[in-house]
PDB file of N, CA and C in Angstrom:
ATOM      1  N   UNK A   1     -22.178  56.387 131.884  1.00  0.00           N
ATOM      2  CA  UNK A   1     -21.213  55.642 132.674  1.00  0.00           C
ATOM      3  C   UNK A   1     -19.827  55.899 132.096  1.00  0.00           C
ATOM      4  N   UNK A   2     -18.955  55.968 133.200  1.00  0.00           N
ATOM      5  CA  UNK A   2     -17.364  56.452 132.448  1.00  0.00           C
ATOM      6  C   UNK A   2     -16.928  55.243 132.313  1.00  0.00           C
ATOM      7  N   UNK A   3     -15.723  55.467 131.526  1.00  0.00           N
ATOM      8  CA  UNK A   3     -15.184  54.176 130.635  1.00  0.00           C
ATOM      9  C   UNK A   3     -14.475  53.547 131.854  1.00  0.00           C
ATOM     10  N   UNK A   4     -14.314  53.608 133.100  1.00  0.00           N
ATOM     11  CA  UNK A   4     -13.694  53.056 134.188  1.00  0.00           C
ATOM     12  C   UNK A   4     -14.316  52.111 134.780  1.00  0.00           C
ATOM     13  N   UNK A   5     -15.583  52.362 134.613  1.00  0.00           N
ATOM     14  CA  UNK A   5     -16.996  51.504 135.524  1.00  0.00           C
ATOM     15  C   UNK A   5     -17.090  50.908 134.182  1.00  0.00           C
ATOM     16  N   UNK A   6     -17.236  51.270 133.229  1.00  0.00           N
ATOM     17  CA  UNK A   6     -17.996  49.835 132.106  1.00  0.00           C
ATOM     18  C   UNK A   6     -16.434  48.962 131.926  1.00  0.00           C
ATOM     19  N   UNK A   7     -15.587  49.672 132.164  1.00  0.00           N
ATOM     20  CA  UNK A   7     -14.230  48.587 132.001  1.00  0.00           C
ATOM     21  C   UNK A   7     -14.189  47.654 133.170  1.00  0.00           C
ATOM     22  N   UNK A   8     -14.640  47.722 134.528  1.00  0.00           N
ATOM     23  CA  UNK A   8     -14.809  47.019 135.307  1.00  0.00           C
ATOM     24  C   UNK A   8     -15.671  46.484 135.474  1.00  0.00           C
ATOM     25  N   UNK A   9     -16.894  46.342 134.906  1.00  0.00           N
ATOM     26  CA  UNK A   9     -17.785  45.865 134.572  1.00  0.00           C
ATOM     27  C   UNK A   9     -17.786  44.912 133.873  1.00  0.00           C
ATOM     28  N   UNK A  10     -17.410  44.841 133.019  1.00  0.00           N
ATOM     29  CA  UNK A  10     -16.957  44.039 131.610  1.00  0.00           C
ATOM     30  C   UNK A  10     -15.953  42.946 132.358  1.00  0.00           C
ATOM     31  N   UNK A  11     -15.175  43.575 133.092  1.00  0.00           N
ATOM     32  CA  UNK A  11     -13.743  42.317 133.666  1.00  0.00           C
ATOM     33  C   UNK A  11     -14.686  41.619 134.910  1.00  0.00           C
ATOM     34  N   UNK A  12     -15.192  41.999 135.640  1.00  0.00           N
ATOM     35  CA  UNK A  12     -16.248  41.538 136.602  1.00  0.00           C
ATOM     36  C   UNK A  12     -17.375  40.650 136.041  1.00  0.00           C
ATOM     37  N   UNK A  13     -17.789  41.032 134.935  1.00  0.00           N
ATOM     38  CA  UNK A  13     -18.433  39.622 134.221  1.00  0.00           C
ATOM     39  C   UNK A  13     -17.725  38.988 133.812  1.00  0.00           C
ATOM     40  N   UNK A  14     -16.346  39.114 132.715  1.00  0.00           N
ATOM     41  CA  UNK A  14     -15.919  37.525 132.473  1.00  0.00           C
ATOM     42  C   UNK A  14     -14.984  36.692 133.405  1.00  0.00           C
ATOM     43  N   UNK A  15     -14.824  37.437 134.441  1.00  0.00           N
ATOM     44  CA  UNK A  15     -14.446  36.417 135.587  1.00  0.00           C
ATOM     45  C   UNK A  15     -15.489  35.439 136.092  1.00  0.00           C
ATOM     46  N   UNK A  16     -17.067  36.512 136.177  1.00  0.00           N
ATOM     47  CA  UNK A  16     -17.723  35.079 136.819  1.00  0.00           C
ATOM     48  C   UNK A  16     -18.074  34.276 135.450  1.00  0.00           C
ATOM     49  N   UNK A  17     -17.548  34.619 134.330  1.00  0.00           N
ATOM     50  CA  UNK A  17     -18.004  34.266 133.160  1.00  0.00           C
ATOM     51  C   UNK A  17     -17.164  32.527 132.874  1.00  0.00           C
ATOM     52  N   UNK A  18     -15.916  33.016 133.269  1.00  0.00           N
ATOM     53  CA  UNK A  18     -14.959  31.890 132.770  1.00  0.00           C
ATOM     54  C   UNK A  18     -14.979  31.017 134.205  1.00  0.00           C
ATOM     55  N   UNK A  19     -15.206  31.498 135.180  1.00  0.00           N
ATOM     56  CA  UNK A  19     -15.719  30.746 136.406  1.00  0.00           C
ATOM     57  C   UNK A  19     -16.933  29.416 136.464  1.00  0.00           C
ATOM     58  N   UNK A  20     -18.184  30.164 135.750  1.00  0.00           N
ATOM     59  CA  UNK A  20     -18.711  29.422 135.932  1.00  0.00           C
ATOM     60  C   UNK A  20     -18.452  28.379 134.788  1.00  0.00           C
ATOM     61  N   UNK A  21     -18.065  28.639 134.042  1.00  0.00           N
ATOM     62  CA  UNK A  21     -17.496  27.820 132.737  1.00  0.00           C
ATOM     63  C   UNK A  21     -16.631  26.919 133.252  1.00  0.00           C
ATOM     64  N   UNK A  22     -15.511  26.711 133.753  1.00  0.00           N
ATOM     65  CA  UNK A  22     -14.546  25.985 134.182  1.00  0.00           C
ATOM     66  C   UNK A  22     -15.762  24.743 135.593  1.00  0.00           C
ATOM     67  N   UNK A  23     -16.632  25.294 136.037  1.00  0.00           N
ATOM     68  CA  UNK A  23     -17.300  24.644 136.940  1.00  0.00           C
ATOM     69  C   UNK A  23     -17.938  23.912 136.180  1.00  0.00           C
ATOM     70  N   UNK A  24     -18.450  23.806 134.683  1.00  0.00           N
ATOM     71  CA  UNK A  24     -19.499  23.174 134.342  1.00  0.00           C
ATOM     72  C   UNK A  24     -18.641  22.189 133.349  1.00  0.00           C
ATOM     73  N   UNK A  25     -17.069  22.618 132.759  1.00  0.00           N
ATOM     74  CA  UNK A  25     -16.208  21.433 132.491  1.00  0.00           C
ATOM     75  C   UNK A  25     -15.909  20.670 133.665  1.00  0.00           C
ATOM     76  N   UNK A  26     -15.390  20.950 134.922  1.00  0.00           N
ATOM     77  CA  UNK A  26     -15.670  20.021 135.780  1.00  0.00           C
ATOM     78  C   UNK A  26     -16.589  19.076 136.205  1.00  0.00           C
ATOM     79  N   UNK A  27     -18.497  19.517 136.137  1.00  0.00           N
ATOM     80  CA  UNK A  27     -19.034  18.948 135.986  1.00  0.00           C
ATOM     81  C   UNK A  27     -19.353  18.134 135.180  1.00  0.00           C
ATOM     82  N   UNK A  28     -19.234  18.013 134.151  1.00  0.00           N
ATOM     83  CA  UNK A  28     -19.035  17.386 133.194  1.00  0.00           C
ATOM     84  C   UNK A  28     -17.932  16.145 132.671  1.00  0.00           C
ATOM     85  N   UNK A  29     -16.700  16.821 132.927  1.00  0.00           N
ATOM     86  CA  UNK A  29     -15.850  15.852 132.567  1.00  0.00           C
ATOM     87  C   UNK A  29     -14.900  15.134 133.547  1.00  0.00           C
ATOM     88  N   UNK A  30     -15.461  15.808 134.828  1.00  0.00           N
ATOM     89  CA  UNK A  30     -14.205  15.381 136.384  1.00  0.00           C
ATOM     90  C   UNK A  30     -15.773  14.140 137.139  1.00  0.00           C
ATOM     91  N   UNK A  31     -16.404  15.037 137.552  1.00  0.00           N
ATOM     92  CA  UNK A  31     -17.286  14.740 138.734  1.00  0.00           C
ATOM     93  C   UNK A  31     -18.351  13.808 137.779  1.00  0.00           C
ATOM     94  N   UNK A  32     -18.968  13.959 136.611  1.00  0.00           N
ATOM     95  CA  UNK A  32     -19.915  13.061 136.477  1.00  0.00           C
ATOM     96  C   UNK A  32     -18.920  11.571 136.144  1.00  0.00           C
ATOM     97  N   UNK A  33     -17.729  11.683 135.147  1.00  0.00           N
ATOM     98  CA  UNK A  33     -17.320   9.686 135.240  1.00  0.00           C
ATOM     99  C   UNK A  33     -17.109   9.448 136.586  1.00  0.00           C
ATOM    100  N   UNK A  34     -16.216  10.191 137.456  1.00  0.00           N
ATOM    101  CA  UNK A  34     -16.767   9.699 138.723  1.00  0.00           C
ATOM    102  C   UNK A  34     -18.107   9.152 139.591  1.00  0.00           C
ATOM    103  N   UNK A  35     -18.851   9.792 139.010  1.00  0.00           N
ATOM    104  CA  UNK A  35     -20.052   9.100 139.568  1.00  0.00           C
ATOM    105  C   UNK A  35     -20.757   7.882 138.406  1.00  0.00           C
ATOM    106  N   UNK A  36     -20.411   7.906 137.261  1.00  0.00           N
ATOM    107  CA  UNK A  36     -20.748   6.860 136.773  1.00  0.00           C
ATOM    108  C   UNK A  36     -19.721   5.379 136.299  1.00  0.00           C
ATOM    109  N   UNK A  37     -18.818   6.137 136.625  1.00  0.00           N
ATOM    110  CA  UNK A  37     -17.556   5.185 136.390  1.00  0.00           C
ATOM    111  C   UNK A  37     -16.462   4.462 137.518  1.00  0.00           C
ATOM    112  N   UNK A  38     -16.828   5.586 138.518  1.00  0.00           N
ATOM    113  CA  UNK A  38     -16.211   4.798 140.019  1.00  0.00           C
ATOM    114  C   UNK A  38     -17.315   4.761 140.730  1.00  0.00           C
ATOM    115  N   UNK A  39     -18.369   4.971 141.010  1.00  0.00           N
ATOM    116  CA  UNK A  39     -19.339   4.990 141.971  1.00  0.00           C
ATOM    117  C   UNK A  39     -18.868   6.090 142.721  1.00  0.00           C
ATOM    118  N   UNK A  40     -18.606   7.092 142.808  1.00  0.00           N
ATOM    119  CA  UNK A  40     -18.240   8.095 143.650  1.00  0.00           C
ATOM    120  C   UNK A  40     -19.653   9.538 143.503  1.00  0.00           C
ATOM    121  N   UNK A  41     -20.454   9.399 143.851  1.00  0.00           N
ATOM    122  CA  UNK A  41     -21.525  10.352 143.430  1.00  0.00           C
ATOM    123  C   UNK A  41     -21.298  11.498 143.930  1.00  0.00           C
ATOM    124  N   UNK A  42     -20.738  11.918 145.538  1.00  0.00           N
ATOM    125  CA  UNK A  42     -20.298  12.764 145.989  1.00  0.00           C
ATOM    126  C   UNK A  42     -20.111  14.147 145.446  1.00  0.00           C
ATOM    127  N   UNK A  43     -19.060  13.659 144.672  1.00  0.00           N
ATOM    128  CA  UNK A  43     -18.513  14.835 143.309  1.00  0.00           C
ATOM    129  C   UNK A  43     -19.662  15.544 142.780  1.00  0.00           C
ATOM    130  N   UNK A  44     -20.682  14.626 141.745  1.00  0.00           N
ATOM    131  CA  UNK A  44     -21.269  15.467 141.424  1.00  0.00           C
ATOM    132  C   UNK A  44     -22.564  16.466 142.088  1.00  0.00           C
ATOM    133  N   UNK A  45     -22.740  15.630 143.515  1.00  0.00           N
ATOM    134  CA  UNK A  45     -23.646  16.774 144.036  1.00  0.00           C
ATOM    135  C   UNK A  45     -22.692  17.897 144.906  1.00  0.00           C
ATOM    136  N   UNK A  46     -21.754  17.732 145.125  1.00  0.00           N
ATOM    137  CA  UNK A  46     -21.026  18.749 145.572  1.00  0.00           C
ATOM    138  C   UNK A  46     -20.208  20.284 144.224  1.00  0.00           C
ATOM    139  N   UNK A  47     -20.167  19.433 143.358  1.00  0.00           N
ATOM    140  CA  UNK A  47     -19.729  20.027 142.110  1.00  0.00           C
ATOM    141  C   UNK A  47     -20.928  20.181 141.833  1.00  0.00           C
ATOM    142  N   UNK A  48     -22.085  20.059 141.193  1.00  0.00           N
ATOM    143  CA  UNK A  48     -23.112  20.425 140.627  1.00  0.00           C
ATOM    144  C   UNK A  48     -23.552  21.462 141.942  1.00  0.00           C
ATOM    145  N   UNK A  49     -23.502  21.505 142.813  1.00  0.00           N
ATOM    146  CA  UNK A  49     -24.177  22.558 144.065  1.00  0.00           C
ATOM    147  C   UNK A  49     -23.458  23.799 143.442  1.00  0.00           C
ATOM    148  N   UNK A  50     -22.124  23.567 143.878  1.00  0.00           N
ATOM    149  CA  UNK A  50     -21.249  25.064 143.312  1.00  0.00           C
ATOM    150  C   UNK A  50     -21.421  25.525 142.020  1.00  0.00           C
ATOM    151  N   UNK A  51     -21.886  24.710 141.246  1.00  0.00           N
ATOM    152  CA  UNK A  51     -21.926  25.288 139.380  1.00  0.00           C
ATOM    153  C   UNK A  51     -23.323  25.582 139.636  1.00  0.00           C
ATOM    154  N   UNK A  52     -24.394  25.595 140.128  1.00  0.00           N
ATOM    155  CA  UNK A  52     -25.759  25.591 140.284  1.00  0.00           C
ATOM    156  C   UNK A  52     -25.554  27.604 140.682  1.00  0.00           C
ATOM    157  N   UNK A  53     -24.929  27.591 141.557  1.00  0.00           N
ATOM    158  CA  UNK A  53     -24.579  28.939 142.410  1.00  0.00           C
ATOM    159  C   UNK A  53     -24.235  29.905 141.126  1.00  0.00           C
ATOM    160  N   UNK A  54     -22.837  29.418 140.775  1.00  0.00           N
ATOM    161  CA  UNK A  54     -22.201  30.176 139.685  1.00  0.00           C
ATOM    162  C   UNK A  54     -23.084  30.503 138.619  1.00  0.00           C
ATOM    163  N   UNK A  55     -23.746  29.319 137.964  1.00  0.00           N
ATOM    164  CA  UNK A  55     -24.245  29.572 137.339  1.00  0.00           C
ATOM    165  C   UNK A  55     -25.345  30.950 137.331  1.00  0.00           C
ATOM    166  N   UNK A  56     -26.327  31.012 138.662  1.00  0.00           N
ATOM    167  CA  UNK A  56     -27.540  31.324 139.024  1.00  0.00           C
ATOM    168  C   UNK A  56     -26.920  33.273 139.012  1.00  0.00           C
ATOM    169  N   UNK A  57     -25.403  32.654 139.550  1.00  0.00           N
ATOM    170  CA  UNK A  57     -24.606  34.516 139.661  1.00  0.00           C
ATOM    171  C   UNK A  57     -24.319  35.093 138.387  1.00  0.00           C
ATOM    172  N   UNK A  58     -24.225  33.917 137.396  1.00  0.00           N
ATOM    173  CA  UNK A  58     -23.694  34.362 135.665  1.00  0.00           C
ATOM    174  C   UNK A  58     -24.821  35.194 135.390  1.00  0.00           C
ATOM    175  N   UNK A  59     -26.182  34.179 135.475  1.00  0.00           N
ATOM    176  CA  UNK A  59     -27.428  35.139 134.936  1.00  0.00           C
ATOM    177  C   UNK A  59     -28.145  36.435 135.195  1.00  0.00           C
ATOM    178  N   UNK A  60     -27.908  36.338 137.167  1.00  0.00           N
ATOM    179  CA  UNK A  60     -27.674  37.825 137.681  1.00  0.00           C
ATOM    180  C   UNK A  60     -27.116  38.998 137.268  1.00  0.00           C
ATOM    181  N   UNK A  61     -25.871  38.939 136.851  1.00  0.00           N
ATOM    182  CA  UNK A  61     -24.726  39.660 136.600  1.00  0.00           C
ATOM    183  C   UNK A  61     -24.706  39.823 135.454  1.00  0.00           C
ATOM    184  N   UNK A  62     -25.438  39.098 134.104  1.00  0.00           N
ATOM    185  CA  UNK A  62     -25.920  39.115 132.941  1.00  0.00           C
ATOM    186  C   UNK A  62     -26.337  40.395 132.589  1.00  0.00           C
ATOM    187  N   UNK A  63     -27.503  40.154 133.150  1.00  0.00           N
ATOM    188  CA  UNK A  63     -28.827  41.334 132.549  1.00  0.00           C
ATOM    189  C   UNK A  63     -28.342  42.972 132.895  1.00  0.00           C
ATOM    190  N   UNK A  64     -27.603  43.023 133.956  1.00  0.00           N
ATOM    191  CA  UNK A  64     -27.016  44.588 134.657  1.00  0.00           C
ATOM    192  C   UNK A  64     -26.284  44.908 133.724  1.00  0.00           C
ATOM    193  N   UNK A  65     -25.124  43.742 133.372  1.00  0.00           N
ATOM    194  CA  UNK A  65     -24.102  44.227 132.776  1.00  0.00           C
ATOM    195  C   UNK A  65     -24.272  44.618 131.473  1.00  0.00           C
ATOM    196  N   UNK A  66     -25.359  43.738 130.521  1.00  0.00           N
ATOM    197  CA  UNK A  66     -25.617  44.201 129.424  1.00  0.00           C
ATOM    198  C   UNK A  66     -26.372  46.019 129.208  1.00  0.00           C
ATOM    199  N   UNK A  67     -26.928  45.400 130.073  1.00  0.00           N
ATOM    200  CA  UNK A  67     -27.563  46.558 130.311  1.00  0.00           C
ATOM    201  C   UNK A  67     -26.567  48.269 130.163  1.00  0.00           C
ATOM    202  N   UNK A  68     -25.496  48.229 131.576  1.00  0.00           N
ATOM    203  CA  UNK A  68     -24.838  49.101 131.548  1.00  0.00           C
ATOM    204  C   UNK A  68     -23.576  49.394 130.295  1.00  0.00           C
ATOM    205  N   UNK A  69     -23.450  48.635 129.271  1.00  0.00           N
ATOM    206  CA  UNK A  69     -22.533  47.972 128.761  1.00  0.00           C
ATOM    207  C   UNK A  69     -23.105  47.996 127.605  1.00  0.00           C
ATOM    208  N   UNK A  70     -24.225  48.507 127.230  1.00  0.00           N
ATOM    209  CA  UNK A  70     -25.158  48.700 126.040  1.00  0.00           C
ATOM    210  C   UNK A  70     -25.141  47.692 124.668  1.00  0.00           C
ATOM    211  N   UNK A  71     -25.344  46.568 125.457  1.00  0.00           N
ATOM    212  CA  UNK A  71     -25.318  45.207 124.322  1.00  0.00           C
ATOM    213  C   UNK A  71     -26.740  45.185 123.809  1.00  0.00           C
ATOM    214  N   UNK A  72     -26.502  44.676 122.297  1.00  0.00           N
ATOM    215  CA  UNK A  72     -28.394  44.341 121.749  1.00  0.00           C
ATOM    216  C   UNK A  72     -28.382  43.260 122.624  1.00  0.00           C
ATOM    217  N   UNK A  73     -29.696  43.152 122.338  1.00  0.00           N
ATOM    218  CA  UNK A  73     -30.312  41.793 122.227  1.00  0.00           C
ATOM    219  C   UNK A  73     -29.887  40.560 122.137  1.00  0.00           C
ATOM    220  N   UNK A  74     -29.312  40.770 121.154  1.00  0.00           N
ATOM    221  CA  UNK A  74     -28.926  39.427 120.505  1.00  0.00           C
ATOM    222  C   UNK A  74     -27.810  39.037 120.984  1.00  0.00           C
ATOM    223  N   UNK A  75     -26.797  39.911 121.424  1.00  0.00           N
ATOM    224  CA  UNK A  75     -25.585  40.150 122.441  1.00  0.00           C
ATOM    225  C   UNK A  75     -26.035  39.514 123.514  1.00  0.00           C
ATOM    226  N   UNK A  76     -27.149  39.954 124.227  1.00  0.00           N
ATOM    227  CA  UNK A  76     -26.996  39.086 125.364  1.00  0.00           C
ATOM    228  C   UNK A  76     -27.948  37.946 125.929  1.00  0.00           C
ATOM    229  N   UNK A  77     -29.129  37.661 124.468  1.00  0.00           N
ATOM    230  CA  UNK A  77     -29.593  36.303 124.181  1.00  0.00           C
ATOM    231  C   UNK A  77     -27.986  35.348 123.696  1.00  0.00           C
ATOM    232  N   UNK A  78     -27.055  35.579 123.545  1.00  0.00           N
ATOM    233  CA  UNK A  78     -26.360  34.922 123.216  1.00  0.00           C
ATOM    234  C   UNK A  78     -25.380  34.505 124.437  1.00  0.00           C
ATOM    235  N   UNK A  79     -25.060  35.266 125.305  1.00  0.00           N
ATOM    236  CA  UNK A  79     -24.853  34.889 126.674  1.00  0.00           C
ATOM    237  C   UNK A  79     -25.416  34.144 127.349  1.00  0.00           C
ATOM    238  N   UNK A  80     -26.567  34.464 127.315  1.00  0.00           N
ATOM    239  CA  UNK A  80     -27.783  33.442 128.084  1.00  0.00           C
ATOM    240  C   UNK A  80     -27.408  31.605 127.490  1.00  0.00           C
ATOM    241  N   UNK A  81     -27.549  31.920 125.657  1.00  0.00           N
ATOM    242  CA  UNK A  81     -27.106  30.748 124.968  1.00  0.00           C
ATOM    243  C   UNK A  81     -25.364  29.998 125.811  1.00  0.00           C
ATOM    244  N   UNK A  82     -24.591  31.140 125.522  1.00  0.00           N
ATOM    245  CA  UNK A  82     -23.381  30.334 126.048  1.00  0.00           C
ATOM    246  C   UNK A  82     -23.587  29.631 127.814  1.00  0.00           C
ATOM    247  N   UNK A  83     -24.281  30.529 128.488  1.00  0.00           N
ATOM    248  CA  UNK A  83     -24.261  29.862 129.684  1.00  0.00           C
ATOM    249  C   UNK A  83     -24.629  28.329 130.126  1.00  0.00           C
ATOM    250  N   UNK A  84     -25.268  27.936 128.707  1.00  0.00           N
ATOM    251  CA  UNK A  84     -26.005  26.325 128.700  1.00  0.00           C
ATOM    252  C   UNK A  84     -24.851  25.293 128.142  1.00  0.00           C
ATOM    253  N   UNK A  85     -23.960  25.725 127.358  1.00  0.00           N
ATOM    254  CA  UNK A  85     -23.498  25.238 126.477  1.00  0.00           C
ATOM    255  C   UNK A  85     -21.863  24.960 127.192  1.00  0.00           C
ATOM    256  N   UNK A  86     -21.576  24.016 127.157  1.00  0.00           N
ATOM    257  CA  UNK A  86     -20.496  23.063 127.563  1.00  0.00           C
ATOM    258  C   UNK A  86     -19.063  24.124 127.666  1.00  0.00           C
ATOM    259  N   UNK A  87     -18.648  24.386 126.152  1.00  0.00           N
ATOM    260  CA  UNK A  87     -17.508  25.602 126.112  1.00  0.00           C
ATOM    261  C   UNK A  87     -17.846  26.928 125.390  1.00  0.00           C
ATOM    262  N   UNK A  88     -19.167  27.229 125.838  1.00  0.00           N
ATOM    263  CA  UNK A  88     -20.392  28.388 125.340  1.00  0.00           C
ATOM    264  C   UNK A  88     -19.297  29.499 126.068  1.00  0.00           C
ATOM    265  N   UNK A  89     -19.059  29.549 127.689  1.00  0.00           N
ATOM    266  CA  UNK A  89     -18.939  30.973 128.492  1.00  0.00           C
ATOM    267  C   UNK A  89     -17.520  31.348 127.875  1.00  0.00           C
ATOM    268  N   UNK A  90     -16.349  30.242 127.068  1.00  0.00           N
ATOM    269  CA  UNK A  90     -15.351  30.096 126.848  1.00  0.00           C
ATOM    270  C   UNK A  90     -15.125  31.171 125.684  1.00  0.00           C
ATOM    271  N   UNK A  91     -16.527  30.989 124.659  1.00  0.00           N
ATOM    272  CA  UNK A  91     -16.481  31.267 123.279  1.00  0.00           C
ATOM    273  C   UNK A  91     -16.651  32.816 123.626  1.00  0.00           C
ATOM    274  N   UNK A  92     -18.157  32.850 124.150  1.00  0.00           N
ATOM    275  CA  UNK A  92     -18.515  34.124 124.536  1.00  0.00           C
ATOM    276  C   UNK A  92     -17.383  35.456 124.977  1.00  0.00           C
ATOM    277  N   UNK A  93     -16.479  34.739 125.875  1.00  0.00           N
ATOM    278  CA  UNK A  93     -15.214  35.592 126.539  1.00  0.00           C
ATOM    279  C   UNK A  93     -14.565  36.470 125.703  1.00  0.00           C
ATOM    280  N   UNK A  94     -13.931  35.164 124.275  1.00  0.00           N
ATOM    281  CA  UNK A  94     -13.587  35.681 123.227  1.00  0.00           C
ATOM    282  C   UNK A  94     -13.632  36.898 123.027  1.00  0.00           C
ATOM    283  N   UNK A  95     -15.322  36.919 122.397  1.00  0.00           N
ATOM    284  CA  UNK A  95     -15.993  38.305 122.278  1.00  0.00           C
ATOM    285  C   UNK A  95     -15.890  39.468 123.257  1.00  0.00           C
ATOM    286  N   UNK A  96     -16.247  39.278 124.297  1.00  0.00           N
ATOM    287  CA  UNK A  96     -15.420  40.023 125.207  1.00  0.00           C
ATOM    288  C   UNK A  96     -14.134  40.973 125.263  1.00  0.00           C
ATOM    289  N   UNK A  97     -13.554  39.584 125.429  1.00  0.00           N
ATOM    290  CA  UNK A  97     -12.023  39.965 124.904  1.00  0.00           C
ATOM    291  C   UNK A  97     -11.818  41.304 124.215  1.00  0.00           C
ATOM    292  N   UNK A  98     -12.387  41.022 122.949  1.00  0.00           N
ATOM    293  CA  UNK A  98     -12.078  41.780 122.106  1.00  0.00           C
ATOM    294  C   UNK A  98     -12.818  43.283 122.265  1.00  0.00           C
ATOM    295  N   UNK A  99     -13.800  42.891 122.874  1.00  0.00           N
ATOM    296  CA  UNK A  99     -14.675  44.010 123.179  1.00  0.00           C
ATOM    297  C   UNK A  99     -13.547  44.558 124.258  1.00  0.00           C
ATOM    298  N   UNK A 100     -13.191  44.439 125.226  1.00  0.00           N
ATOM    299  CA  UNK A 100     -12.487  45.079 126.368  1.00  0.00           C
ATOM    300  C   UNK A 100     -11.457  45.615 125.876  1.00  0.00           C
ATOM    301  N   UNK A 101     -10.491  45.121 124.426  1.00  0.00           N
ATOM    302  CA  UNK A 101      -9.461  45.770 124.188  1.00  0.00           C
ATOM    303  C   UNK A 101      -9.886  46.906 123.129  1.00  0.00           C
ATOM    304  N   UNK A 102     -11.142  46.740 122.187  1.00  0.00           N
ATOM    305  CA  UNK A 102     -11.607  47.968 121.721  1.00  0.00           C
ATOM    306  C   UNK A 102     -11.865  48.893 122.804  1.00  0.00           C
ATOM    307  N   UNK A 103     -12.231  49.206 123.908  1.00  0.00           N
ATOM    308  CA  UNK A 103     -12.606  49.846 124.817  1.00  0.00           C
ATOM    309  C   UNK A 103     -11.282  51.018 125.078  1.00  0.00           C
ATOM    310  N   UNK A 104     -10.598  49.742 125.552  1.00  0.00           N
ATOM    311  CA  UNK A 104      -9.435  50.245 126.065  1.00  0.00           C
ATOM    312  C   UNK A 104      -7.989  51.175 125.197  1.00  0.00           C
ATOM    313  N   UNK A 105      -8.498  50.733 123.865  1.00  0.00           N
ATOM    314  CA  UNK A 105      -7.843  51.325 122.957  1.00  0.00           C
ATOM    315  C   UNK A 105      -8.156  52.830 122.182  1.00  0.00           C
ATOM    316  N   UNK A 106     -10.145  52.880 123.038  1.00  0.00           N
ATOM    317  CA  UNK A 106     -10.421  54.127 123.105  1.00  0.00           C
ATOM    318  C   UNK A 106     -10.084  55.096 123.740  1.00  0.00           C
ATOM    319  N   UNK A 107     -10.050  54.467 124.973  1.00  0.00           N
ATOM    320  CA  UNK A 107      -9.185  55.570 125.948  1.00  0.00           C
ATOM    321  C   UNK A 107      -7.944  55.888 126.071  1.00  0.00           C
TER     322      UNK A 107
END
């Protein structure tokens, strides 16, 4: 794979990366006191529907990308880990990050 496709690859996961991340601080800290603190439940089945999605697209988009993108194991058992975890997809990005500008500093 040329360094054009794994560079877009890489930016195409941490978009849905920090996406679904920002959906699951919402769930969390917008939509659930609303439902336990105003009675407004709404929120969270409408917010939990869309983070349910995102989420389900993080794990999709997971396994390809590692794949093409030649991560161990443990690289992308650790994705899987951040996807559960509150500011997990946040941390993960990081890594990313840094991974995308080594990339780019190859070419």
């Amino acid at each position: 794979m040329n360094y054009e496709k794994k560079l877009s690859t890489l930016k195409r996961f941490r978009m849905i990366s920090l996406i679904e991340g920002i959906s699951m601080i919402v769930l969390l800290f917008i939509a659930m006191p609303l439902k336990y603190g105003f009675d407004m439940p709404l929120m969270v089945k409408y917010v939990g529907w869309i983070h349910g999605i995102l989420f389900m697209l993080y794990i999709v988009i997971l396994i390809p990308t590692s794949r093409k993108l030649g991560w161990t194991f443990l690289k992308t058992f650790m994705g899987l880990v951040a996807s559960v975890l509150p500011f997990g997809p946040f941390l993960f990005d990081r890594k990313l990050k840094t991974e995308e500008k080594l990339m780019q500093q190859e070419n």
